[in-house]
N, C-alpha and C. Protein backbone atom coordinates (compact mmCIF):
# COMPACT_ATOMS: atom_id res chain seq x y z
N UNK A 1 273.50 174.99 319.64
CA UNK A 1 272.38 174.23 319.19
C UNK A 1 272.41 174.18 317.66
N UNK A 2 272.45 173.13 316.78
CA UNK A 2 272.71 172.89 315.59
C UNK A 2 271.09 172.47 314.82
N UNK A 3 270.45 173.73 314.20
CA UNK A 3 269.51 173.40 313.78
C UNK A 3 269.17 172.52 312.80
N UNK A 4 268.30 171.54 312.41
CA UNK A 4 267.88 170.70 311.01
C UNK A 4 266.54 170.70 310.62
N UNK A 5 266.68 170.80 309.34
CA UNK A 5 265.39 170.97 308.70
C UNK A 5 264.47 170.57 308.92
N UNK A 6 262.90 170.99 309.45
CA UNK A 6 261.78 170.38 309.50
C UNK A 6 261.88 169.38 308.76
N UNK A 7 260.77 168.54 309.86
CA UNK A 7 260.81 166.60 308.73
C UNK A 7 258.80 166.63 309.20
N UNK A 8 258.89 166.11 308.31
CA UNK A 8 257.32 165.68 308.27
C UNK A 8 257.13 164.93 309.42
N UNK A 9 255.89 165.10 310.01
CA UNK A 9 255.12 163.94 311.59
C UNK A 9 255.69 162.62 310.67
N UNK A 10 256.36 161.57 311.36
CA UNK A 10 256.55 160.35 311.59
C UNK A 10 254.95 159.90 310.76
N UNK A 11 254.40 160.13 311.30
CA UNK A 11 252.74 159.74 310.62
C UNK A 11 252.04 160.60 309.84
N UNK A 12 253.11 160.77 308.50
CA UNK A 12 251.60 162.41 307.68
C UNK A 12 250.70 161.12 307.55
N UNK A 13 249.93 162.26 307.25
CA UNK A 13 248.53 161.78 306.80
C UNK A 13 248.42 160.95 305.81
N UNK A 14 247.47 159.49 305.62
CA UNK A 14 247.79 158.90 304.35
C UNK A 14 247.08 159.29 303.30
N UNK A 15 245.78 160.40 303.24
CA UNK A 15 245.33 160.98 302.35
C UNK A 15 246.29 162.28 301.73
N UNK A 16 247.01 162.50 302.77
CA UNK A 16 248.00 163.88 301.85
C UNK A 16 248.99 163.21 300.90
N UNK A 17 249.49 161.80 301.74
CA UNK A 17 250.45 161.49 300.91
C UNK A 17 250.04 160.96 299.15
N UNK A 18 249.25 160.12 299.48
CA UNK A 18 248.09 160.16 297.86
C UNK A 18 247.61 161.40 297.33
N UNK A 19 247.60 162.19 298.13
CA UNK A 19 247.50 163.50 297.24
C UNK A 19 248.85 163.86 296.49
N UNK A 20 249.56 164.08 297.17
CA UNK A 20 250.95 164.10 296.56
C UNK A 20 251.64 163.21 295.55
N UNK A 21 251.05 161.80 295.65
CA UNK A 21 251.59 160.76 294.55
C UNK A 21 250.73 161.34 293.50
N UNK A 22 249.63 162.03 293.67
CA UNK A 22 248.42 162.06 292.68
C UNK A 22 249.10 163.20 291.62
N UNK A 23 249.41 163.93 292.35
CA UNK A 23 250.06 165.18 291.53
C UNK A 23 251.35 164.45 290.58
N UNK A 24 252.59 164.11 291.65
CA UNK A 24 253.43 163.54 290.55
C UNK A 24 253.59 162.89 290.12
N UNK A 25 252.59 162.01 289.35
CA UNK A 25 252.47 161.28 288.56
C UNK A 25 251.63 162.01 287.61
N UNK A 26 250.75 162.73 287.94
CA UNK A 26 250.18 164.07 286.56
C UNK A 26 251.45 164.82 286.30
N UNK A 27 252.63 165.76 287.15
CA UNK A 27 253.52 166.29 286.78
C UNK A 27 254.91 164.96 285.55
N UNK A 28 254.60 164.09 285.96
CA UNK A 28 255.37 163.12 285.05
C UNK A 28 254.52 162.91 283.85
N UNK A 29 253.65 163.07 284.14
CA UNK A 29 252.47 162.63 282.67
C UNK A 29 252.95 163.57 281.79
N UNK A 30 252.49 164.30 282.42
CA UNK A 30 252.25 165.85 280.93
C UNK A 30 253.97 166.25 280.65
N UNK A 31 254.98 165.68 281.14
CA UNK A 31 256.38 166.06 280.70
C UNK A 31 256.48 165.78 278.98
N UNK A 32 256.21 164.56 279.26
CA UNK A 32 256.38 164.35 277.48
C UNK A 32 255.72 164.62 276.54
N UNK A 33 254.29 165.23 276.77
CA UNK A 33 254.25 166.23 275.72
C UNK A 33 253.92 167.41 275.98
N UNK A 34 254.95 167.99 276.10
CA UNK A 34 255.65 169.05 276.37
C UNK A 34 257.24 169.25 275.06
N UNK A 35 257.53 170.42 274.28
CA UNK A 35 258.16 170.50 273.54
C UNK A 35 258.95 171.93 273.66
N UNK A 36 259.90 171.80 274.23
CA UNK A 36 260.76 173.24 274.77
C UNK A 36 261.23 173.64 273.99
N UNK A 37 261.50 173.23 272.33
CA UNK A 37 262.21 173.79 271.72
C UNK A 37 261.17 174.79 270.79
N UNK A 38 259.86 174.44 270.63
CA UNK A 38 259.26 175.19 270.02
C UNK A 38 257.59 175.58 270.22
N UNK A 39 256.83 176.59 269.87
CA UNK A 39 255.90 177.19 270.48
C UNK A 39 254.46 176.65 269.57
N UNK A 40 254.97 175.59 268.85
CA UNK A 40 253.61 175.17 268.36
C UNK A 40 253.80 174.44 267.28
N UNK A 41 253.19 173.98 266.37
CA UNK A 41 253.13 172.35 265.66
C UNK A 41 253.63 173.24 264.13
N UNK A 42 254.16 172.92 263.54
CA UNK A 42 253.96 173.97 262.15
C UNK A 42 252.83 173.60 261.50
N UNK A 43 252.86 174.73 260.41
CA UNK A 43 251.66 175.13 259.62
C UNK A 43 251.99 174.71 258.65
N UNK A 44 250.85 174.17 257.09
CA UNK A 44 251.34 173.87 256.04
C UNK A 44 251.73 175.40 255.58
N UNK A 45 252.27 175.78 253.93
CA UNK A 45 252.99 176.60 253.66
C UNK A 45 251.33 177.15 252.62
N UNK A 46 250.60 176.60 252.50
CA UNK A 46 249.77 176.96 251.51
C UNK A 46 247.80 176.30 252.34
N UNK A 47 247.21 177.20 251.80
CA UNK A 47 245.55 176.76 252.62
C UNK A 47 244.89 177.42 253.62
N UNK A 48 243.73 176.88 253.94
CA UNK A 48 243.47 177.50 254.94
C UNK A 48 244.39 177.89 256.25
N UNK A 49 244.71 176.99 256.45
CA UNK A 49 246.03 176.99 257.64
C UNK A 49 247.29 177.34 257.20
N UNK A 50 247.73 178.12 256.11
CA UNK A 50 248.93 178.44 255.52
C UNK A 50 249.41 179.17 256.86
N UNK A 51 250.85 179.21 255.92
CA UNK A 51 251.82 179.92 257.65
C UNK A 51 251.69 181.41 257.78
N UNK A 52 251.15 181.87 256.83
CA UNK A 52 250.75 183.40 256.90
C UNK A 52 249.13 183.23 256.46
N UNK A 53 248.31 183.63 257.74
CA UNK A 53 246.86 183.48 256.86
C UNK A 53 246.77 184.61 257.05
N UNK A 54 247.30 185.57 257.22
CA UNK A 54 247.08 187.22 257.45
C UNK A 54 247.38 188.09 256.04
N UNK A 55 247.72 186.82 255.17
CA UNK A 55 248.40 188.00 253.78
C UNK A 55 247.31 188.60 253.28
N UNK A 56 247.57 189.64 252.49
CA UNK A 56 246.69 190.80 252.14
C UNK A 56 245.57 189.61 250.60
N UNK A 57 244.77 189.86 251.03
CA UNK A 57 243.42 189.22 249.58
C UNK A 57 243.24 190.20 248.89
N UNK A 58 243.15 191.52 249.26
CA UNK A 58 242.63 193.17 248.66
C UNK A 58 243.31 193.97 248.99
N UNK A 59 243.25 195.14 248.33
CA UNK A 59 243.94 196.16 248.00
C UNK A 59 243.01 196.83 247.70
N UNK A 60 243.17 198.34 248.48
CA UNK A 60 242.26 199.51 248.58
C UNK A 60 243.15 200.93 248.04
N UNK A 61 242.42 201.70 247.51
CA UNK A 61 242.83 203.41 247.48
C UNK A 61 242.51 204.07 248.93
N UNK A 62 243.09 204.56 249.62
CA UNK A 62 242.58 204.69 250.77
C UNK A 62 241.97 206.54 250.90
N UNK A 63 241.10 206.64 251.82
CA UNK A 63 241.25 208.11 251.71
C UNK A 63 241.98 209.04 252.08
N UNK A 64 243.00 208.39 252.76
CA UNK A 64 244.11 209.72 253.10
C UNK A 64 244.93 210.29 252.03
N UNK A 65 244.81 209.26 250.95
CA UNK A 65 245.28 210.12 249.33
C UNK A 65 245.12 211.41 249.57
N UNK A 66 246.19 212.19 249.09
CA UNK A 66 246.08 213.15 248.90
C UNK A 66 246.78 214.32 247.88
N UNK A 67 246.38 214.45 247.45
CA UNK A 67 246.62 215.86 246.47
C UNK A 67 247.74 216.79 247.16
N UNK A 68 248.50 217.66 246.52
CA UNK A 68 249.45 218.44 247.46
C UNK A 68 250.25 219.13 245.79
N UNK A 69 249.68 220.70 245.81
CA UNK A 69 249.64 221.06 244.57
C UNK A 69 251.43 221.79 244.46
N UNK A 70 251.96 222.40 243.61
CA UNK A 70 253.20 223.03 243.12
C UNK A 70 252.98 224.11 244.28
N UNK A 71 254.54 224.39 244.92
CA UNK A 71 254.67 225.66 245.87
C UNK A 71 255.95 225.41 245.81
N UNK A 72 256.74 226.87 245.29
CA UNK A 72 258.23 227.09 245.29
C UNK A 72 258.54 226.26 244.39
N UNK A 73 259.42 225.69 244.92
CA UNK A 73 260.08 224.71 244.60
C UNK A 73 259.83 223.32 244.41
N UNK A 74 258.54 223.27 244.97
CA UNK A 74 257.63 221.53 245.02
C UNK A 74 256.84 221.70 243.93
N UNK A 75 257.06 220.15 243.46
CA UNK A 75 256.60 220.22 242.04
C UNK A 75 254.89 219.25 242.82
N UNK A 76 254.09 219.38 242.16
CA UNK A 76 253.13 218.93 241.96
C UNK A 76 253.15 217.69 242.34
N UNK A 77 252.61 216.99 243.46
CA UNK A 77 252.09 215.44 243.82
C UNK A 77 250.97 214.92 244.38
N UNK A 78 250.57 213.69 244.44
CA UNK A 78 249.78 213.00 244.99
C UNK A 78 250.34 212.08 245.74
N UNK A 79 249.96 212.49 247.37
CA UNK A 79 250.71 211.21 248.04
C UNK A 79 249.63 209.83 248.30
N UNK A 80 249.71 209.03 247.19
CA UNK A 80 248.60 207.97 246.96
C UNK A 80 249.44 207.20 248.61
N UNK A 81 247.81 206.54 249.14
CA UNK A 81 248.10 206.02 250.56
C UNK A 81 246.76 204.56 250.10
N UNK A 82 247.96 203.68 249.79
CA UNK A 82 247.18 202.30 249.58
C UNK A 82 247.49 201.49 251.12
N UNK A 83 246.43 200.45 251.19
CA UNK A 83 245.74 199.75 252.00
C UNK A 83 245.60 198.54 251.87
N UNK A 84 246.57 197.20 252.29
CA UNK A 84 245.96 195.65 252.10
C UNK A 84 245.65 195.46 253.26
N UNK A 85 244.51 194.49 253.04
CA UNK A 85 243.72 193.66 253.78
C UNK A 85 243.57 192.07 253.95
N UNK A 86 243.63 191.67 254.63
CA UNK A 86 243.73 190.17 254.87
C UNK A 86 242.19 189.63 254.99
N UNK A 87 241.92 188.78 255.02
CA UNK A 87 240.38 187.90 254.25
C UNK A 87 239.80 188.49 256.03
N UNK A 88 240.31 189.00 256.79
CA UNK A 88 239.29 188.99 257.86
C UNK A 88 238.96 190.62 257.72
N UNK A 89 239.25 191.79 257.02
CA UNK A 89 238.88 192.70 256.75
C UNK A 89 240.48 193.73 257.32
N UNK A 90 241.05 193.38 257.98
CA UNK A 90 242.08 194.00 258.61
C UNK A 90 243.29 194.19 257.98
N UNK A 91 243.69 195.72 258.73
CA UNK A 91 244.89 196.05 257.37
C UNK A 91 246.04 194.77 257.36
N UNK A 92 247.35 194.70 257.05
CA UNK A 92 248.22 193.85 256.64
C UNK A 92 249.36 194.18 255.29
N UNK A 93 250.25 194.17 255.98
CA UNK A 93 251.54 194.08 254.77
C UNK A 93 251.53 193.56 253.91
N UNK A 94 252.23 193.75 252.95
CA UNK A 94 251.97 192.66 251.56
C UNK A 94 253.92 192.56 251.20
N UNK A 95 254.14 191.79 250.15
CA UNK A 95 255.10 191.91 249.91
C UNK A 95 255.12 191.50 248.49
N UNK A 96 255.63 192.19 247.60
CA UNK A 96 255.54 192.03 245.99
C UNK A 96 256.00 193.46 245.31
N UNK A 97 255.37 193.68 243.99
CA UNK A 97 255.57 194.96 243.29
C UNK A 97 253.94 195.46 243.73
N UNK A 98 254.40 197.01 243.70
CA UNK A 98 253.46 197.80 243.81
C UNK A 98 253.65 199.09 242.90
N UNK A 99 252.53 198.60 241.76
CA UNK A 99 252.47 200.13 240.62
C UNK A 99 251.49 200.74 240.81
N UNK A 100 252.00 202.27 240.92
CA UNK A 100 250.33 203.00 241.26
C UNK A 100 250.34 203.87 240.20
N UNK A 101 249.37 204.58 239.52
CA UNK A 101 249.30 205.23 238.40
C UNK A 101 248.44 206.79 238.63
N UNK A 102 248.21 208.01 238.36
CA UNK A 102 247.58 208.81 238.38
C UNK A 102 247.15 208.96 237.38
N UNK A 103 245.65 209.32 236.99
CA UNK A 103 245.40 209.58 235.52
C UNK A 103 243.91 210.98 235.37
N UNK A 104 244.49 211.71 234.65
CA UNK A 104 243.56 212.85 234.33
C UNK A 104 242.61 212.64 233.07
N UNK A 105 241.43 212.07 233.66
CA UNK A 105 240.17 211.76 231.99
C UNK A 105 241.08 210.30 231.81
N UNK A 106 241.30 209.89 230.49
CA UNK A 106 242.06 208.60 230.32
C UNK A 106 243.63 208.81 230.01
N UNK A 107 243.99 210.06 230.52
CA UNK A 107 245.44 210.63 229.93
C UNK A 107 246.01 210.11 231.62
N UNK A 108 247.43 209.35 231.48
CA UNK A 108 248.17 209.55 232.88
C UNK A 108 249.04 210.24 232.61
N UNK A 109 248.82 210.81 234.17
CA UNK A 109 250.31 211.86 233.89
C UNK A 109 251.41 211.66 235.00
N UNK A 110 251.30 210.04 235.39
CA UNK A 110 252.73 209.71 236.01
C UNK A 110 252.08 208.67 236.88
N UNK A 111 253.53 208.11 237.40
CA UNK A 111 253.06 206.95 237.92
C UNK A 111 254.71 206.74 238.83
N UNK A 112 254.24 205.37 239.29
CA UNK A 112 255.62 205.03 240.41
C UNK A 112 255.33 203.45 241.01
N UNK A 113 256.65 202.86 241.33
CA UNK A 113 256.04 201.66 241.04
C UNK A 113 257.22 201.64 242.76
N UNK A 114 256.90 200.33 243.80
CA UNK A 114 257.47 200.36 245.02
C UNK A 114 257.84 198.67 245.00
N UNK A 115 259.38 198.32 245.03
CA UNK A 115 259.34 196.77 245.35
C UNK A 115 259.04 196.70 246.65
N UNK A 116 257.73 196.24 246.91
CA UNK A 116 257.75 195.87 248.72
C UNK A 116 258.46 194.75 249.16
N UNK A 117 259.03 194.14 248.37
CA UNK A 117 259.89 192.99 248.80
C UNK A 117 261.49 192.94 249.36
N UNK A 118 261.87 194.25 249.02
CA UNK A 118 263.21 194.89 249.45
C UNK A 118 262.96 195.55 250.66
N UNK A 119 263.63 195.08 252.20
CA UNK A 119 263.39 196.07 253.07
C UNK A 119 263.10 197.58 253.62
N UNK A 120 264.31 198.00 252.68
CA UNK A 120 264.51 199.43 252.94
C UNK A 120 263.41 199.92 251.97
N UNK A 121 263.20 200.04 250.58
CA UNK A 121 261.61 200.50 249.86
C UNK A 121 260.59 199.81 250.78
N UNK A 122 260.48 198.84 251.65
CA UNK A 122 259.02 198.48 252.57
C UNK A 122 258.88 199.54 253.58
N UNK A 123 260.27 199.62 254.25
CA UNK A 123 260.28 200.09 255.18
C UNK A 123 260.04 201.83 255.26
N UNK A 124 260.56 202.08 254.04
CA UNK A 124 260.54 203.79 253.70
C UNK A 124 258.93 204.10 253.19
N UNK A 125 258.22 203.50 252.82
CA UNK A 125 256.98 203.49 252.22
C UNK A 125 255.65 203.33 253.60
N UNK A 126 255.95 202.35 254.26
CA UNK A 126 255.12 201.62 255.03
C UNK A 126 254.69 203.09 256.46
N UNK A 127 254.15 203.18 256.58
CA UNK A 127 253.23 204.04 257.41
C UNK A 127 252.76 203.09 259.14
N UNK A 128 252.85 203.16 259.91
CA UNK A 128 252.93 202.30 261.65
C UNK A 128 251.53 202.86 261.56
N UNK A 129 251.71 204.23 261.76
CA UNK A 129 250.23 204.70 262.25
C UNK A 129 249.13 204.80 261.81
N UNK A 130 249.01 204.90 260.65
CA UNK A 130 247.91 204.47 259.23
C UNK A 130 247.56 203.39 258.63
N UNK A 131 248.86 202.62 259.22
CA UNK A 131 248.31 200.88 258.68
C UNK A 131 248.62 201.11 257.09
N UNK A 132 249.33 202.33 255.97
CA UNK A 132 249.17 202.53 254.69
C UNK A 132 250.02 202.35 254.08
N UNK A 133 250.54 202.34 252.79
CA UNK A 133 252.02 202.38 252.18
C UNK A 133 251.51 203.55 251.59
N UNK A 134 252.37 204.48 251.63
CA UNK A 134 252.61 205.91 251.17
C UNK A 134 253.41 206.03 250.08
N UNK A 135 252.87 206.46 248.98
CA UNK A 135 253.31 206.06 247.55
C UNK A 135 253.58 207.76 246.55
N UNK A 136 254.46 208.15 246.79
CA UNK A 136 254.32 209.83 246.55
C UNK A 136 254.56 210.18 244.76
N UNK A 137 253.56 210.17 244.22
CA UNK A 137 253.28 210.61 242.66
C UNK A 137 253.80 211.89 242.86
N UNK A 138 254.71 212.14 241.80
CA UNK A 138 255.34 213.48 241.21
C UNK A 138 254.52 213.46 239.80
N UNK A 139 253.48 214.93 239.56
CA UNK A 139 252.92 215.19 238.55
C UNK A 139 253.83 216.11 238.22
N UNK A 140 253.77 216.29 236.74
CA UNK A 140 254.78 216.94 235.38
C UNK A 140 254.29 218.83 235.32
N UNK A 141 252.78 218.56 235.81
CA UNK A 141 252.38 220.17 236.00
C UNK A 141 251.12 219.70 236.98
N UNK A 142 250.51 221.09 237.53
CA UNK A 142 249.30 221.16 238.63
C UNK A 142 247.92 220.82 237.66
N UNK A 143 247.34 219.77 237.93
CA UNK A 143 246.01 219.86 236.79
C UNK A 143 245.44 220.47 237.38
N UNK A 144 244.05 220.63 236.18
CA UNK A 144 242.78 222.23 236.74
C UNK A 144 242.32 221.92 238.23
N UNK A 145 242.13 222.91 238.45
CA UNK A 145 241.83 223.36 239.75
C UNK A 145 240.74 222.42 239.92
N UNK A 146 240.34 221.86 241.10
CA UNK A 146 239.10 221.08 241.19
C UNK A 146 238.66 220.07 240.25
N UNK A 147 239.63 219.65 239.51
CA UNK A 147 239.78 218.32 238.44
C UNK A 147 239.93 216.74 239.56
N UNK A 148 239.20 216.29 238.98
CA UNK A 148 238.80 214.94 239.49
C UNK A 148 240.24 213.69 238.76
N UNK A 149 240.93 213.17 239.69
CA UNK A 149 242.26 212.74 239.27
C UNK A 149 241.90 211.15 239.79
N UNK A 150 242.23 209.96 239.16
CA UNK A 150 241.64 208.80 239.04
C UNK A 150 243.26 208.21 239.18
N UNK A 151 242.92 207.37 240.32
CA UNK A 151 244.49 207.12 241.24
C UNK A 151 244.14 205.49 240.45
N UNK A 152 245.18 204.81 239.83
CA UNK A 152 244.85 203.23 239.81
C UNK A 152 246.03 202.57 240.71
N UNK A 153 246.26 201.25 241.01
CA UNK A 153 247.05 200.73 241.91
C UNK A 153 247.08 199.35 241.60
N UNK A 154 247.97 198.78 240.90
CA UNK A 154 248.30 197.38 240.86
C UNK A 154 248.98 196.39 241.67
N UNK A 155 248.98 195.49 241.76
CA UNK A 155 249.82 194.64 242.81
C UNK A 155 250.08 193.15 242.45
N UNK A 156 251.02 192.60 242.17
CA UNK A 156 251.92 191.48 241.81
C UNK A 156 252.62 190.81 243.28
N UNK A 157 251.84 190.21 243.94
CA UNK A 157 252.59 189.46 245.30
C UNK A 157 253.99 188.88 245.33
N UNK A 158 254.65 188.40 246.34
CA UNK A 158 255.70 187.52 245.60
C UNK A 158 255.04 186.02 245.86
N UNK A 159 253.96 185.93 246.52
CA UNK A 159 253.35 184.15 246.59
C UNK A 159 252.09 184.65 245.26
N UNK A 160 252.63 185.31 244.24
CA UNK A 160 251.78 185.11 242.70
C UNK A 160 250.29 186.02 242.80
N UNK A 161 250.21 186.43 244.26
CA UNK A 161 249.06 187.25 243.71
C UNK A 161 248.85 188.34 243.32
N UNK A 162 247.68 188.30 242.62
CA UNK A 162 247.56 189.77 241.57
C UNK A 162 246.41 190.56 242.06
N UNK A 163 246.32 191.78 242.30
CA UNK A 163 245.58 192.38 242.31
C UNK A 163 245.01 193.87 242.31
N UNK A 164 244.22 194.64 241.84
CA UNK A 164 244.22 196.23 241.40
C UNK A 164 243.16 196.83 242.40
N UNK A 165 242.84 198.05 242.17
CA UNK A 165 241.83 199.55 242.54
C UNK A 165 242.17 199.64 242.07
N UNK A 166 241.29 200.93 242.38
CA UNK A 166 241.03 202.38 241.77
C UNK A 166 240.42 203.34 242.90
N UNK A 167 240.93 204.66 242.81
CA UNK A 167 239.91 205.34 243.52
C UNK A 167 239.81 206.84 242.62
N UNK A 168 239.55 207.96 243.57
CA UNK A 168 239.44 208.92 242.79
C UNK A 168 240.02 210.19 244.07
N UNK A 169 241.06 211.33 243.44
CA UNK A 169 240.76 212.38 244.24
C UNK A 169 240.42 213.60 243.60
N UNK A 170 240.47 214.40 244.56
CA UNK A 170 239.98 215.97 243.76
C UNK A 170 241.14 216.53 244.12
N UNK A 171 241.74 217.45 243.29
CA UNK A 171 242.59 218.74 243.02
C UNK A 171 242.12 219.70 243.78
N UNK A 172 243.20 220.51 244.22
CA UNK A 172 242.38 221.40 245.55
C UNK A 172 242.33 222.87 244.43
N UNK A 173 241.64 223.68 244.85
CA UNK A 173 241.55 224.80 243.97
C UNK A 173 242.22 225.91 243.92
N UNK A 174 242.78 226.09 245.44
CA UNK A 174 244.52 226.54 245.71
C UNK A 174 245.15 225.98 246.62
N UNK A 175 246.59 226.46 246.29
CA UNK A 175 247.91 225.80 246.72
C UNK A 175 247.76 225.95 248.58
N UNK A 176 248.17 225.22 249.31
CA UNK A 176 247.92 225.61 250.23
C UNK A 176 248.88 226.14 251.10
């Protein structure tokens, strides 16, 4: 016995079959606009609708700064932990120069500057779990114990923007 494929009743129904023209002719409709090569219309490069509207507007001192005094062999630092933000309040990468400065009263006593625009300095800096760039100040000696240390932080984008903080930490009163 040589089986063959089900065939439709001699008589389908003439409402199924209009159902069925109904569909493919919607499945032919919507083919052409339809665009397989890409996932959406582009963006201008600049504006509200720029192709990055996520870039950082601000720049924060964050509080995980931290102080981390001389032991052994470790010389004296501040691991300054800056923070950009994009216009909706949320952290965000930046890409440009990043100078951060430490300063005791109006005296600095060191500073360090990070191209975020070079992978490997983004990538060695940049923090997943903190959302922070981790910026590690080497001070020259331990200032006074419980001295109030005034972190500044500049920023030069590479799409031209500029922008600074400030925050403040405290010196711990011993080494830990």
């Amino acid at each position: 016995m040589i089986r063959t494929a089900p065939r439709f009743p001699a008589r389908f129904p003439t409402a199924a079959r209009a159902a069925l023209a109904a569909l493919a002719l919607l499945a032919v409709a919507a083919v052409p606009g339809c665009d397989f090569d890409r996932s959406g219309s582009p963006l201008p490069a600049e504006g509200d609708r720029g192709a990055w509207r996520w870039r950082p507007v601000r720049v924060e001192v964050s509080p995980l700064t931290t102080p981390i005094p001389a032991l052994g062999e470790r010389k004296p630092t501040v691991d300054v932990r800056i923070v950009f933000r994009d216009d909706g309040g949320d952290e965000a990468k930046a890409v440009g120069v990043l100078r951060v400065s430490v300063r005791d009263g109006g005296v600095e006593l060191a500073n360090a500057s990070v191209d975020l625009a070079a992978s490997e300095p983004h990538a060695r800096t940049w923090d997943g779990v903190t959302e922070t760039y981790s910026v590690p100040v080497v001070l020259p000696v331990d200032p006074a114990p419980r001295a109030t240390l005034t972190v500044r932080a500049f920023f030069e984008g590479a799409d031209g923007a500029r922008m600074d903080c400030s925050g403040e930490v405290r010196w711990p009163e011993h080494a830990r």
